[in-house]
PDB file of N, CA and C in Angstrom:
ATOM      1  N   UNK A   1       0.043  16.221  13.476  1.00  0.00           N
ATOM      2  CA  UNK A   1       0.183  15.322  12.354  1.00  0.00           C
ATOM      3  C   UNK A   1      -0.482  13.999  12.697  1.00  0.00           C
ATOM      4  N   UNK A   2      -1.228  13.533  12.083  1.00  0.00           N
ATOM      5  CA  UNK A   2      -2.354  12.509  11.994  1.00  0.00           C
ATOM      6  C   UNK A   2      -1.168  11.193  11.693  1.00  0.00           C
ATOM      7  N   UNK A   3      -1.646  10.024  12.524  1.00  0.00           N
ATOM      8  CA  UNK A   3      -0.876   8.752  12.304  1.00  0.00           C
ATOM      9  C   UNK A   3      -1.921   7.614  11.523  1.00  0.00           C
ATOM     10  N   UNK A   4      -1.665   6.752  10.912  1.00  0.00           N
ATOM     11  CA  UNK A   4      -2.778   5.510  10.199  1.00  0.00           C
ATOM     12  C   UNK A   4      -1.437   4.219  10.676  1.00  0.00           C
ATOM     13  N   UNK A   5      -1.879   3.327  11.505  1.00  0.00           N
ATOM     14  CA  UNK A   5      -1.355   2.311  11.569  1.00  0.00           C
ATOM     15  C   UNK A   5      -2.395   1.483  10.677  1.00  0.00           C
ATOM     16  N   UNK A   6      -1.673   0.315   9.542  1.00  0.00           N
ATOM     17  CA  UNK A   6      -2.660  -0.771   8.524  1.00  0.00           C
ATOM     18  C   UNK A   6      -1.629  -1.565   8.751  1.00  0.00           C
ATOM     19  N   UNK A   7      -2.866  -2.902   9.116  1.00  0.00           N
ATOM     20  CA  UNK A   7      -1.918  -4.233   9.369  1.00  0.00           C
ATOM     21  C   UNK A   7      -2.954  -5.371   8.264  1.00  0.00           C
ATOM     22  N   UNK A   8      -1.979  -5.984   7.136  1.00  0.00           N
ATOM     23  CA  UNK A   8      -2.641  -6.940   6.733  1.00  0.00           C
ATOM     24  C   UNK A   8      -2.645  -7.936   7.056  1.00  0.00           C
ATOM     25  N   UNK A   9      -3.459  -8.779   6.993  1.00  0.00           N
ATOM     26  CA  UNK A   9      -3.241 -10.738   7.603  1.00  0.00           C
ATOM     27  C   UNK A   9      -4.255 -11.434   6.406  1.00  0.00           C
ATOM     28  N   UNK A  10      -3.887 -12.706   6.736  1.00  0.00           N
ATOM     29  CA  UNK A  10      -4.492 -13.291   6.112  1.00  0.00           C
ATOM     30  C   UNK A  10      -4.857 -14.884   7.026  1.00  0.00           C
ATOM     31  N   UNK A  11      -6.616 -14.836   6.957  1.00  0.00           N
ATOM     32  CA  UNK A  11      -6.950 -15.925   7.393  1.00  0.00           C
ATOM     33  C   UNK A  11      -7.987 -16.829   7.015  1.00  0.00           C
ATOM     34  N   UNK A  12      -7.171 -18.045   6.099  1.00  0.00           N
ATOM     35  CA  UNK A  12      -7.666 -18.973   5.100  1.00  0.00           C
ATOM     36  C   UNK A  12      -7.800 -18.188   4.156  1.00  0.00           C
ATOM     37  N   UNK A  13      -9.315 -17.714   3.152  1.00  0.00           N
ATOM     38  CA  UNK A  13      -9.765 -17.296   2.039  1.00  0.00           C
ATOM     39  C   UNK A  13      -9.983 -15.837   2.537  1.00  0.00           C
ATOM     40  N   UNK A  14      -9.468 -15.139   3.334  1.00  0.00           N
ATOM     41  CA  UNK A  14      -9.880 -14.009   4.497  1.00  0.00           C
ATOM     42  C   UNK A  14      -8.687 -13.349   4.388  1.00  0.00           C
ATOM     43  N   UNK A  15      -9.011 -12.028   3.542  1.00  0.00           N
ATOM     44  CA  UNK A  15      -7.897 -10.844   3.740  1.00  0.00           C
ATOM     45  C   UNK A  15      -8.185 -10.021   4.564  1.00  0.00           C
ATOM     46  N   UNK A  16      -7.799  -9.634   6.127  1.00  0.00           N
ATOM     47  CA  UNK A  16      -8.256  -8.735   7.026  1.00  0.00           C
ATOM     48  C   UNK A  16      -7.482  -7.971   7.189  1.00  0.00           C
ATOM     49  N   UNK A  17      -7.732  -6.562   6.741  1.00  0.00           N
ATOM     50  CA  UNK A  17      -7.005  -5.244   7.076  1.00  0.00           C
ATOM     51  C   UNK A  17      -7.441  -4.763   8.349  1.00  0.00           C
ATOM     52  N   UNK A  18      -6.617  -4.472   8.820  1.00  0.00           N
ATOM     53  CA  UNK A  18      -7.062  -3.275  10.319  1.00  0.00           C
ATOM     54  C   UNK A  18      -6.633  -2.281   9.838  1.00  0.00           C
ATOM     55  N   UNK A  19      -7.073  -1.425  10.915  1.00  0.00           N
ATOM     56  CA  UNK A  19      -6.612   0.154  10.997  1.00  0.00           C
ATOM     57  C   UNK A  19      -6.924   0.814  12.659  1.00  0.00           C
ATOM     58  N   UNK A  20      -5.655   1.831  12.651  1.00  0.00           N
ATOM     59  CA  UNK A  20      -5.678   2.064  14.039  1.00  0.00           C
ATOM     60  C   UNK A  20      -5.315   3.306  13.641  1.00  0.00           C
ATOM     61  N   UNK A  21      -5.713   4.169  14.703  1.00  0.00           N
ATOM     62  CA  UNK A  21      -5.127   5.662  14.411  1.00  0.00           C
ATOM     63  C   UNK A  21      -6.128   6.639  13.787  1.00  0.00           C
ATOM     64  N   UNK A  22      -5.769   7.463  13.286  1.00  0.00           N
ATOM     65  CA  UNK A  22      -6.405   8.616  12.375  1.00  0.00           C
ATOM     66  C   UNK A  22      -6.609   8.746  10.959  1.00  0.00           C
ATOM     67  N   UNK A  23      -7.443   8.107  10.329  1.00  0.00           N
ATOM     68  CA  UNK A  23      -7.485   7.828   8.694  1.00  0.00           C
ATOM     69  C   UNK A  23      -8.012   9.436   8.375  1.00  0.00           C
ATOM     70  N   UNK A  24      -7.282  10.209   7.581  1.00  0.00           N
ATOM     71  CA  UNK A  24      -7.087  11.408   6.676  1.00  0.00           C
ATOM     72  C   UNK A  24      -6.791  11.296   5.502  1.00  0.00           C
ATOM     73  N   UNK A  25      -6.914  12.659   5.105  1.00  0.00           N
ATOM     74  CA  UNK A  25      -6.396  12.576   3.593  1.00  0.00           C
ATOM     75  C   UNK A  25      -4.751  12.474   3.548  1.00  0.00           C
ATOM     76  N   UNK A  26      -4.040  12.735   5.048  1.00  0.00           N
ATOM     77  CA  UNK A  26      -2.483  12.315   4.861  1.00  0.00           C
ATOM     78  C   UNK A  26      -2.194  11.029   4.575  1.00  0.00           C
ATOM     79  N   UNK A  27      -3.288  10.521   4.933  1.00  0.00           N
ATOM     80  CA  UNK A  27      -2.910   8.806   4.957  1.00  0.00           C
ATOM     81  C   UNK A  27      -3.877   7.972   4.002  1.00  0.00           C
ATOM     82  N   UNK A  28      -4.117   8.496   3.098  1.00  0.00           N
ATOM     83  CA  UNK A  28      -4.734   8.309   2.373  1.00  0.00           C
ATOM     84  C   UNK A  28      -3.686   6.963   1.323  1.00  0.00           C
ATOM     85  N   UNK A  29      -2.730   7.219   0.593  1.00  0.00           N
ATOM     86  CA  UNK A  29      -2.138   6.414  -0.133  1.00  0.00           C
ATOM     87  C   UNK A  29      -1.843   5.010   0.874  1.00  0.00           C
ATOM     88  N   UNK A  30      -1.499   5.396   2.080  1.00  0.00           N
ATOM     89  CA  UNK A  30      -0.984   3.819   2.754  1.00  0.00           C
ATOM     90  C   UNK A  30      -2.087   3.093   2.972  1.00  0.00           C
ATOM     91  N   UNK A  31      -3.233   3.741   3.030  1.00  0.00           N
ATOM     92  CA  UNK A  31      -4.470   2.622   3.298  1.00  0.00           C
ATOM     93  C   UNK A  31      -5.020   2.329   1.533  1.00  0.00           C
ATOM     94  N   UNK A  32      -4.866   2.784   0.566  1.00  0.00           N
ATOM     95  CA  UNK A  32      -5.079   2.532  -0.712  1.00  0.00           C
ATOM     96  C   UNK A  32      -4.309   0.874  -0.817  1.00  0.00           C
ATOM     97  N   UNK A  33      -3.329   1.571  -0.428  1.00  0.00           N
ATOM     98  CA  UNK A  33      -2.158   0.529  -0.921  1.00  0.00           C
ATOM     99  C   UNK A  33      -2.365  -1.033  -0.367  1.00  0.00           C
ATOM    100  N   UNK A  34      -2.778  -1.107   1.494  1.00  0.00           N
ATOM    101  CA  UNK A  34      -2.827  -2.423   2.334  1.00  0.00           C
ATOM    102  C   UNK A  34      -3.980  -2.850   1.658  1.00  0.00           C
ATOM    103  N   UNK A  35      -5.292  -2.025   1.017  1.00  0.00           N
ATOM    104  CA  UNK A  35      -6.266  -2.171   0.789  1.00  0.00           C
ATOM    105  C   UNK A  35      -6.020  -3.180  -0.873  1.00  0.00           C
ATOM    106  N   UNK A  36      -5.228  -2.576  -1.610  1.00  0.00           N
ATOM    107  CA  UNK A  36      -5.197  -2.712  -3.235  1.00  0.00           C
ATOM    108  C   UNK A  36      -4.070  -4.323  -2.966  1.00  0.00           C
ATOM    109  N   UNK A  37      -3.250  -4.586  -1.807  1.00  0.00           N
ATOM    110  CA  UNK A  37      -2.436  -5.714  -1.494  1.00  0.00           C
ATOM    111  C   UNK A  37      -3.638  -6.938  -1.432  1.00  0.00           C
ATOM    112  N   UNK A  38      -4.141  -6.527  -0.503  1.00  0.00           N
ATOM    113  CA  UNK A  38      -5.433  -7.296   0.094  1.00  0.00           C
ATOM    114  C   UNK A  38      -6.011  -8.191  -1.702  1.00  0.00           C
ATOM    115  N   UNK A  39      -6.276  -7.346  -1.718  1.00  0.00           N
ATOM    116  CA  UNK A  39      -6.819  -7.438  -3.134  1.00  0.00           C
ATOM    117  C   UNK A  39      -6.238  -8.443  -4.143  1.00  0.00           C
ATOM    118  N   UNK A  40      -4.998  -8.176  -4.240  1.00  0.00           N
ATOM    119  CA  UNK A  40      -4.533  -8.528  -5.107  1.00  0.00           C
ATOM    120  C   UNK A  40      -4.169 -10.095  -5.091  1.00  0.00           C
ATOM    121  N   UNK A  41      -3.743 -10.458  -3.914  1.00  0.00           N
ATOM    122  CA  UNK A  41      -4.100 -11.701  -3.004  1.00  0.00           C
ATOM    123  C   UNK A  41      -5.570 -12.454  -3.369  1.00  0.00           C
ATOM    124  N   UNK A  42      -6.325 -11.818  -3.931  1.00  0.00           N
ATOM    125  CA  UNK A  42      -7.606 -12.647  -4.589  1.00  0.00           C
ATOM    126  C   UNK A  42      -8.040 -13.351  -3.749  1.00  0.00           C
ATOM    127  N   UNK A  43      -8.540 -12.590  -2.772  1.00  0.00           N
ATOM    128  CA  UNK A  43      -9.019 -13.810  -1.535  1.00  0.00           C
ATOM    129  C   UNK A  43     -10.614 -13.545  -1.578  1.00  0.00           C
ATOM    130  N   UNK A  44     -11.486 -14.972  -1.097  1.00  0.00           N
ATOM    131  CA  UNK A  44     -13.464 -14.528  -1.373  1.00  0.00           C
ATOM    132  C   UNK A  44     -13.612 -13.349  -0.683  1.00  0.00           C
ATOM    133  N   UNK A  45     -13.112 -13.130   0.124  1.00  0.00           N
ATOM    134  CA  UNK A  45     -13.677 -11.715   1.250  1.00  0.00           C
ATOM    135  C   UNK A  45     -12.309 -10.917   1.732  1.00  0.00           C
ATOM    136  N   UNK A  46     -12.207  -9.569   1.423  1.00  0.00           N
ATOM    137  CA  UNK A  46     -11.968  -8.849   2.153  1.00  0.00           C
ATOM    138  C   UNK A  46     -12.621  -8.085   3.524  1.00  0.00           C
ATOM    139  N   UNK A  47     -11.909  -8.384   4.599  1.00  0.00           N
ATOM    140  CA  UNK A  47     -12.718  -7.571   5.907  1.00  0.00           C
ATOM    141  C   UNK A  47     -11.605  -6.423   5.903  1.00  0.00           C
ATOM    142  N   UNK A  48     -12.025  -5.425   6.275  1.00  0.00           N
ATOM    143  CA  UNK A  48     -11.518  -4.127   6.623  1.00  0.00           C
ATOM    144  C   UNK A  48     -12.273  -3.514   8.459  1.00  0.00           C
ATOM    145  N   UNK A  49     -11.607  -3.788   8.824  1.00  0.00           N
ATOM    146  CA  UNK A  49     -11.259  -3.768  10.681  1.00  0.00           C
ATOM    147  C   UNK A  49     -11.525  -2.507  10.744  1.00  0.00           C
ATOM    148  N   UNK A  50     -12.076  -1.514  10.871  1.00  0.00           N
ATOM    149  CA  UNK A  50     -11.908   0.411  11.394  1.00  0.00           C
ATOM    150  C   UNK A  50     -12.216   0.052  12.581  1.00  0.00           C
ATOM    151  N   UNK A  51     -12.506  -0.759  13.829  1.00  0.00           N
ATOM    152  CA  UNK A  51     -12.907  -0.631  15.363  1.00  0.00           C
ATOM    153  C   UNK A  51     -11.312   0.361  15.933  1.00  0.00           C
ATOM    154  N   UNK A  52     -10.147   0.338  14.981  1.00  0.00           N
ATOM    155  CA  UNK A  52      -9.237   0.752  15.971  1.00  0.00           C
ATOM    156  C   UNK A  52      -9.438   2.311  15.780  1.00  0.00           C
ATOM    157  N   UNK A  53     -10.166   2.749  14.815  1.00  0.00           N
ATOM    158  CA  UNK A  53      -9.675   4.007  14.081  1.00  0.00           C
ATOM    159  C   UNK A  53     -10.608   5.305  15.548  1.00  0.00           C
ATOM    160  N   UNK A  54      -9.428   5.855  15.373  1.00  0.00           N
ATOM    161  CA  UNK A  54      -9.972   7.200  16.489  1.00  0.00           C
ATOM    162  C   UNK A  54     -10.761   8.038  16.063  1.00  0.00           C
ATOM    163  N   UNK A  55     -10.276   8.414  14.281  1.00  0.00           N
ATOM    164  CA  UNK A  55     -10.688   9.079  13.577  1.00  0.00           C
ATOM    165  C   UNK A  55     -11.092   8.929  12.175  1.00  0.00           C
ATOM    166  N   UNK A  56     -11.863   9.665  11.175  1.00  0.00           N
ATOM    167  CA  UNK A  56     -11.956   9.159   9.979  1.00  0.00           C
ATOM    168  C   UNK A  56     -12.653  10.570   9.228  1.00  0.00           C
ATOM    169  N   UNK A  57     -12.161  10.821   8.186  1.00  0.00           N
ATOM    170  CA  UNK A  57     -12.888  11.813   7.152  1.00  0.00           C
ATOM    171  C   UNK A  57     -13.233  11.164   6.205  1.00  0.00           C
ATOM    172  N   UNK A  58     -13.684  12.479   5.107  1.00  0.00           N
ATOM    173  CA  UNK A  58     -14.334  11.722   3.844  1.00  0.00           C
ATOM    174  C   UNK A  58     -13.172  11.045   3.408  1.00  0.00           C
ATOM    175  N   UNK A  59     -11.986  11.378   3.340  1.00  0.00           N
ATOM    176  CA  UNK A  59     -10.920  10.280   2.224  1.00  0.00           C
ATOM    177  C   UNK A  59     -11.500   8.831   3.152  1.00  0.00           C
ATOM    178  N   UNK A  60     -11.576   8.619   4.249  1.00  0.00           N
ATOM    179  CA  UNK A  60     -11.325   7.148   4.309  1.00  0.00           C
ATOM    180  C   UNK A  60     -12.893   7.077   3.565  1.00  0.00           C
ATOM    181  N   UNK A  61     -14.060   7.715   3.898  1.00  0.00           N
ATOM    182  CA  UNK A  61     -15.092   7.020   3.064  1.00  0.00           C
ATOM    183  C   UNK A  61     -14.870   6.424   1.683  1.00  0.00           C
ATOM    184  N   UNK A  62     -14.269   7.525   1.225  1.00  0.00           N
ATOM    185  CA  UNK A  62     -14.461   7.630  -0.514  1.00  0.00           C
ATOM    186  C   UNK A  62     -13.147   6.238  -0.808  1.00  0.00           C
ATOM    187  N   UNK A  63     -12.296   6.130   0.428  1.00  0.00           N
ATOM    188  CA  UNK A  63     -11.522   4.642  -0.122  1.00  0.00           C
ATOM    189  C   UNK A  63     -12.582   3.549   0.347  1.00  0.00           C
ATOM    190  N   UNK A  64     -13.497   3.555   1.167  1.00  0.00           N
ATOM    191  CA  UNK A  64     -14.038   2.091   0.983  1.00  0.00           C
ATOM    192  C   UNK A  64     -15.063   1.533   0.004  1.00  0.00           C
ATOM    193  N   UNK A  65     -15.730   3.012  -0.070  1.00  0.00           N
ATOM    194  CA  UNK A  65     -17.181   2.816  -0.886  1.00  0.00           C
ATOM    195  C   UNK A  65     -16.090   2.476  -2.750  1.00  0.00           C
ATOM    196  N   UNK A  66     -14.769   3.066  -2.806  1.00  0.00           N
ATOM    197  CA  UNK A  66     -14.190   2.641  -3.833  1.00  0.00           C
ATOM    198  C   UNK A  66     -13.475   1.094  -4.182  1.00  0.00           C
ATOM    199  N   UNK A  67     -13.039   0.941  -2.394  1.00  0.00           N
ATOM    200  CA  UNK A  67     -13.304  -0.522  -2.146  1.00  0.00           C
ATOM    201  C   UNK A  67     -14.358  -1.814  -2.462  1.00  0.00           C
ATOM    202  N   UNK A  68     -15.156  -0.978  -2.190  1.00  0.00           N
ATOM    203  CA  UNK A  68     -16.642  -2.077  -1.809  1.00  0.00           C
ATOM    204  C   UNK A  68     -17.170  -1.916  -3.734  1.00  0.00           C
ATOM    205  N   UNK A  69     -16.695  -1.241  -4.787  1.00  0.00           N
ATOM    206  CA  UNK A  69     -17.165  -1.261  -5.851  1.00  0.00           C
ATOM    207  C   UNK A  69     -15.909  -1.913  -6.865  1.00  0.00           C
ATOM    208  N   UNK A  70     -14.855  -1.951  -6.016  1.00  0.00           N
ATOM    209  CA  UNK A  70     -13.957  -2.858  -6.824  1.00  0.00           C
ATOM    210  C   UNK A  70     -14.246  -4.732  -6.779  1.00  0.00           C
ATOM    211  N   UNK A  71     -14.742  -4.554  -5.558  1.00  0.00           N
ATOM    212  CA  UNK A  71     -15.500  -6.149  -4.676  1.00  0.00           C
ATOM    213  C   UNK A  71     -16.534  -6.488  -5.025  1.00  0.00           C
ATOM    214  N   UNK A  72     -16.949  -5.730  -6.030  1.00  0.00           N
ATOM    215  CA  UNK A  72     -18.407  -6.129  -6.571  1.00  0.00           C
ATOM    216  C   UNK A  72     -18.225  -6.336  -7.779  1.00  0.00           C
ATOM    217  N   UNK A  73     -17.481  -5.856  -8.453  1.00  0.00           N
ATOM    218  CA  UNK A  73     -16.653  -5.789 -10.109  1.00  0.00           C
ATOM    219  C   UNK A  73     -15.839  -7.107  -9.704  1.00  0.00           C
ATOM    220  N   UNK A  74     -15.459  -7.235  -9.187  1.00  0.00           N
ATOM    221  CA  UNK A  74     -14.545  -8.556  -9.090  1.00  0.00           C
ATOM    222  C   UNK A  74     -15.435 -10.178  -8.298  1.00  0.00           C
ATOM    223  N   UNK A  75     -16.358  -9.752  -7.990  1.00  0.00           N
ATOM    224  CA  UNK A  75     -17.154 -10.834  -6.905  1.00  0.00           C
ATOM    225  C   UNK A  75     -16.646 -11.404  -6.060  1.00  0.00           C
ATOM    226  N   UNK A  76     -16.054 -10.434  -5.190  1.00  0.00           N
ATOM    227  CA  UNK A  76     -15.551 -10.714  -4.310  1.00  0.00           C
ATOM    228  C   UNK A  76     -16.770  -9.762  -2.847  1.00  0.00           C
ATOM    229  N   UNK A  77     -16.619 -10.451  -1.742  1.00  0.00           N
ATOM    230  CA  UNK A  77     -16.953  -9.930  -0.851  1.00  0.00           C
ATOM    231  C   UNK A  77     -16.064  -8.774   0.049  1.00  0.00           C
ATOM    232  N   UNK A  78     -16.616  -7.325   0.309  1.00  0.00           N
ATOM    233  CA  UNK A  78     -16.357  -6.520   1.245  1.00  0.00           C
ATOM    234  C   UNK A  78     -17.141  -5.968   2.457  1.00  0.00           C
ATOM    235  N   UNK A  79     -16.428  -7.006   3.686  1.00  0.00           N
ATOM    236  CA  UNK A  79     -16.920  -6.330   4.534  1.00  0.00           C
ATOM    237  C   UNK A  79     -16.456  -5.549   5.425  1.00  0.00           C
ATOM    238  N   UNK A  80     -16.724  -4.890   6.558  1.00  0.00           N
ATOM    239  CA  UNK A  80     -16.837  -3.701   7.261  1.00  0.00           C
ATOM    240  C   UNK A  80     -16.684  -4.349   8.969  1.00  0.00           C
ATOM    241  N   UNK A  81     -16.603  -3.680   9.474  1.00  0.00           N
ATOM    242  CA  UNK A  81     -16.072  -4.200  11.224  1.00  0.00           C
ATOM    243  C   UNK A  81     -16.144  -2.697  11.472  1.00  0.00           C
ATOM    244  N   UNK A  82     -17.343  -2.095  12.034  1.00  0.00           N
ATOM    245  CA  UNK A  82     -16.921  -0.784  12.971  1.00  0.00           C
ATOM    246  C   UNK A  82     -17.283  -0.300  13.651  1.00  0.00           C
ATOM    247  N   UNK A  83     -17.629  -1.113  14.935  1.00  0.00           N
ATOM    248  CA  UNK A  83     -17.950  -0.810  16.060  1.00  0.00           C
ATOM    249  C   UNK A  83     -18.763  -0.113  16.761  1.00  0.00           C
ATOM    250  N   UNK A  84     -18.685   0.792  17.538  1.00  0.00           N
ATOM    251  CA  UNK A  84     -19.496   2.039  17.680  1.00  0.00           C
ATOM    252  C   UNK A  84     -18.878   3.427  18.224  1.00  0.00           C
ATOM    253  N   UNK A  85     -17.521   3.695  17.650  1.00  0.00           N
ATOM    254  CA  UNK A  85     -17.017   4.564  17.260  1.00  0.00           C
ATOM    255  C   UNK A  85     -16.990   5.385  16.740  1.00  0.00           C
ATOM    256  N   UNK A  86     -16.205   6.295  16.371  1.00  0.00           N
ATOM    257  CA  UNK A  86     -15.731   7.371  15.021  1.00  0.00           C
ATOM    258  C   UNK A  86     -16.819   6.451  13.534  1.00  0.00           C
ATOM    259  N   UNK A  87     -15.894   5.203  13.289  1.00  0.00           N
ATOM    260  CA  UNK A  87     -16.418   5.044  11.724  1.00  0.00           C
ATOM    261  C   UNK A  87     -17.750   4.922  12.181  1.00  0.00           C
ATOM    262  N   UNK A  88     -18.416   4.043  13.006  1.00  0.00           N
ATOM    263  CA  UNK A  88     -19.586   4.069  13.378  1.00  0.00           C
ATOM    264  C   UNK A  88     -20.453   5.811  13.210  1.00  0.00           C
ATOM    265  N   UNK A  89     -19.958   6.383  13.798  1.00  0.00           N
ATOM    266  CA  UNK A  89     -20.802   7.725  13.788  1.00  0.00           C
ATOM    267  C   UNK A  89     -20.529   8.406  12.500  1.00  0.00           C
ATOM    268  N   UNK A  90     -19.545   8.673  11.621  1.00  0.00           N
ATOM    269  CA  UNK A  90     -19.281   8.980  10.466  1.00  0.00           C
ATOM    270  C   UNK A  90     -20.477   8.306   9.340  1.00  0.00           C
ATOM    271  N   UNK A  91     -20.380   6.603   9.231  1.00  0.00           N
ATOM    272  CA  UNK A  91     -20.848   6.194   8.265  1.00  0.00           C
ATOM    273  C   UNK A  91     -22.722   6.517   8.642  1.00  0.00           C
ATOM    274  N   UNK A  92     -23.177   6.174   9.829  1.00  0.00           N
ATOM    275  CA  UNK A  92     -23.857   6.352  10.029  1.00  0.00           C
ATOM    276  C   UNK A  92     -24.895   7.960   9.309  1.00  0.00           C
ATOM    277  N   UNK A  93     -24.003   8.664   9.930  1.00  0.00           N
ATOM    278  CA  UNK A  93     -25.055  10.695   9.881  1.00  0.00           C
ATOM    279  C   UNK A  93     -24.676  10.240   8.055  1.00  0.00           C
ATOM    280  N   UNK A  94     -23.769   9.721   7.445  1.00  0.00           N
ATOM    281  CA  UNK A  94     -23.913   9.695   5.613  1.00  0.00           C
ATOM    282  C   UNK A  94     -25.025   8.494   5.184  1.00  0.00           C
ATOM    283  N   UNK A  95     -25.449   7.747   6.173  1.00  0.00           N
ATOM    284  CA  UNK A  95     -26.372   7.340   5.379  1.00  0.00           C
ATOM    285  C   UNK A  95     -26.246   5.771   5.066  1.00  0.00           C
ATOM    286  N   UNK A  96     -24.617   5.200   5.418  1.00  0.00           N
ATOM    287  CA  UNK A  96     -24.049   3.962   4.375  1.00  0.00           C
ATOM    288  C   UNK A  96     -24.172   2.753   5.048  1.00  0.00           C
ATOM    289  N   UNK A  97     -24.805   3.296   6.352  1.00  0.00           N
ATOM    290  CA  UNK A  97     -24.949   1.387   7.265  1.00  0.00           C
ATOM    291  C   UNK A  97     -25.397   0.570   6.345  1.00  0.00           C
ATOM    292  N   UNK A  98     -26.398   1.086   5.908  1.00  0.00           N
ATOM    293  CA  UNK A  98     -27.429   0.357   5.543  1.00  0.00           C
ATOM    294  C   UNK A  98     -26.906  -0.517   3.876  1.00  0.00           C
ATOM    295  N   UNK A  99     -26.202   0.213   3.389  1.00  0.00           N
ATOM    296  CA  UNK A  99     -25.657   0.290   2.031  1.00  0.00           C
ATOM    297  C   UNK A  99     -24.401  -0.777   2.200  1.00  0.00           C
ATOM    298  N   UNK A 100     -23.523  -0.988   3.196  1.00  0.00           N
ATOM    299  CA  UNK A 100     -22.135  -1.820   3.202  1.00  0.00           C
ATOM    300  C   UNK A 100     -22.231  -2.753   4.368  1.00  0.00           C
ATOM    301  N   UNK A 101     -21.855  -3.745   3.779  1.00  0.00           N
ATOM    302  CA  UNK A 101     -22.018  -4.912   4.422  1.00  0.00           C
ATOM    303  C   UNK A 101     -20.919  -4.928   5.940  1.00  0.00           C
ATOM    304  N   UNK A 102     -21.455  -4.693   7.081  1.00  0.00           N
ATOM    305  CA  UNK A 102     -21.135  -4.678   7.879  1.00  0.00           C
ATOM    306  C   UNK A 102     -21.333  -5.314   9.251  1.00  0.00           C
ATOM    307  N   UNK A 103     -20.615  -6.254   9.714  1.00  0.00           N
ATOM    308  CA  UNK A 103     -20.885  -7.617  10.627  1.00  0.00           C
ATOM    309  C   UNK A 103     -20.204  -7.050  11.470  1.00  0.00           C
ATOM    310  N   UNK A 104     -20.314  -8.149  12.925  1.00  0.00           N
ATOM    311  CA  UNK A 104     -20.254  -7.686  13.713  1.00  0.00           C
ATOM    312  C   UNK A 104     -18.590  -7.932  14.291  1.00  0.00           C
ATOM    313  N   UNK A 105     -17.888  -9.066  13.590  1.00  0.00           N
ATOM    314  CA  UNK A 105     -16.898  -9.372  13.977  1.00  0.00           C
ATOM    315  C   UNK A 105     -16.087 -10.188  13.466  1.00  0.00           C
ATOM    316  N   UNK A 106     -14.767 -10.738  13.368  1.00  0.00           N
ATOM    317  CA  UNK A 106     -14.312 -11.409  12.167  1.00  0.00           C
ATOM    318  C   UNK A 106     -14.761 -12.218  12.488  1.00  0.00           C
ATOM    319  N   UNK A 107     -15.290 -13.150  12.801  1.00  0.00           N
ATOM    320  CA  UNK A 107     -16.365 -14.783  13.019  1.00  0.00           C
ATOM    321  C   UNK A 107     -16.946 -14.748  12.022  1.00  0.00           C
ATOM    322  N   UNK A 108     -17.245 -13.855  12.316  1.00  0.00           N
ATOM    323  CA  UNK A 108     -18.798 -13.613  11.057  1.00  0.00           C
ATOM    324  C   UNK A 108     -18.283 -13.924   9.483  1.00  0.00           C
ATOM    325  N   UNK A 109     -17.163 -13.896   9.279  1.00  0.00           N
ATOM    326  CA  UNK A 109     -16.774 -13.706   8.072  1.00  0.00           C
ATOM    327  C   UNK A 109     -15.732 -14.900   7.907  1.00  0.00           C
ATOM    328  N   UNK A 110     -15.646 -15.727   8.715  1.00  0.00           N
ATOM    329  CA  UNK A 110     -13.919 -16.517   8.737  1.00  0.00           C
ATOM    330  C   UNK A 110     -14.769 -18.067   8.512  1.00  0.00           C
ATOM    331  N   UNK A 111     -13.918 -18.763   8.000  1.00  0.00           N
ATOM    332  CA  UNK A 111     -14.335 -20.084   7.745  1.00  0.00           C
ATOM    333  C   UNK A 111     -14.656 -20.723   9.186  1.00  0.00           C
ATOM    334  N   UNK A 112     -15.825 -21.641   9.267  1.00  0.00           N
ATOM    335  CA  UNK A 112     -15.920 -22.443  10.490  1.00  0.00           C
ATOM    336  C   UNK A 112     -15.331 -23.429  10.408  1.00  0.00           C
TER     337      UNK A 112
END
């Protein structure tokens, strides 16, 4: 049985979700949910953290790229944190580096 640890924070105008563990389709609703919180909080940028994630299938894709089109409908910024891992090798062989805004670290994204 697959685990998803999601931790939200908030720093300044900066909603940063992590994730640790195994993102599946079991865990699919709890990362909807930290994700749709984030959100709702109306902050300029959401970052979404995957460096912790061990693992990842298509559900976690199909929640960010659904992410990253709610952030564009709203003008808000979504970015990406993922290392060179699992999400790293996942997003990569689909194609989406190039497509989602993805920095290298929360600096990159946090007020100076």
């Amino acid at each position: 049985m697959s685990q998803l640890n999601v931790n939200l924070e908030f720093e300044g105008d900066v909603a940063i979700v992590s994730f640790s563990g195994e993102f599946d389709y079991a865990e699919l609703q709890a990362a909807q949910d930290e994700i749709r919180a984030a959100e709702q909080a109306a902050p300029s940028v959401v970052l979404l953290d995957l460096t912790g994630l061990d693992f990842m299938d298509s559900s976690a894709v199909r929640v960010i790229l659904q992410a990253t089109g709610r952030a564009r409908e709203d003008g808000r910024r979504l970015a990406l944190i993922i290392g060179t891992g699992p999400p790293h090798r996942v997003l990569s062989i689909l194609g989406l580096t190039e497509q989602l805004d993805i920095v290298p670290d929360r600096a990159a994204v946090l007020p100076r």
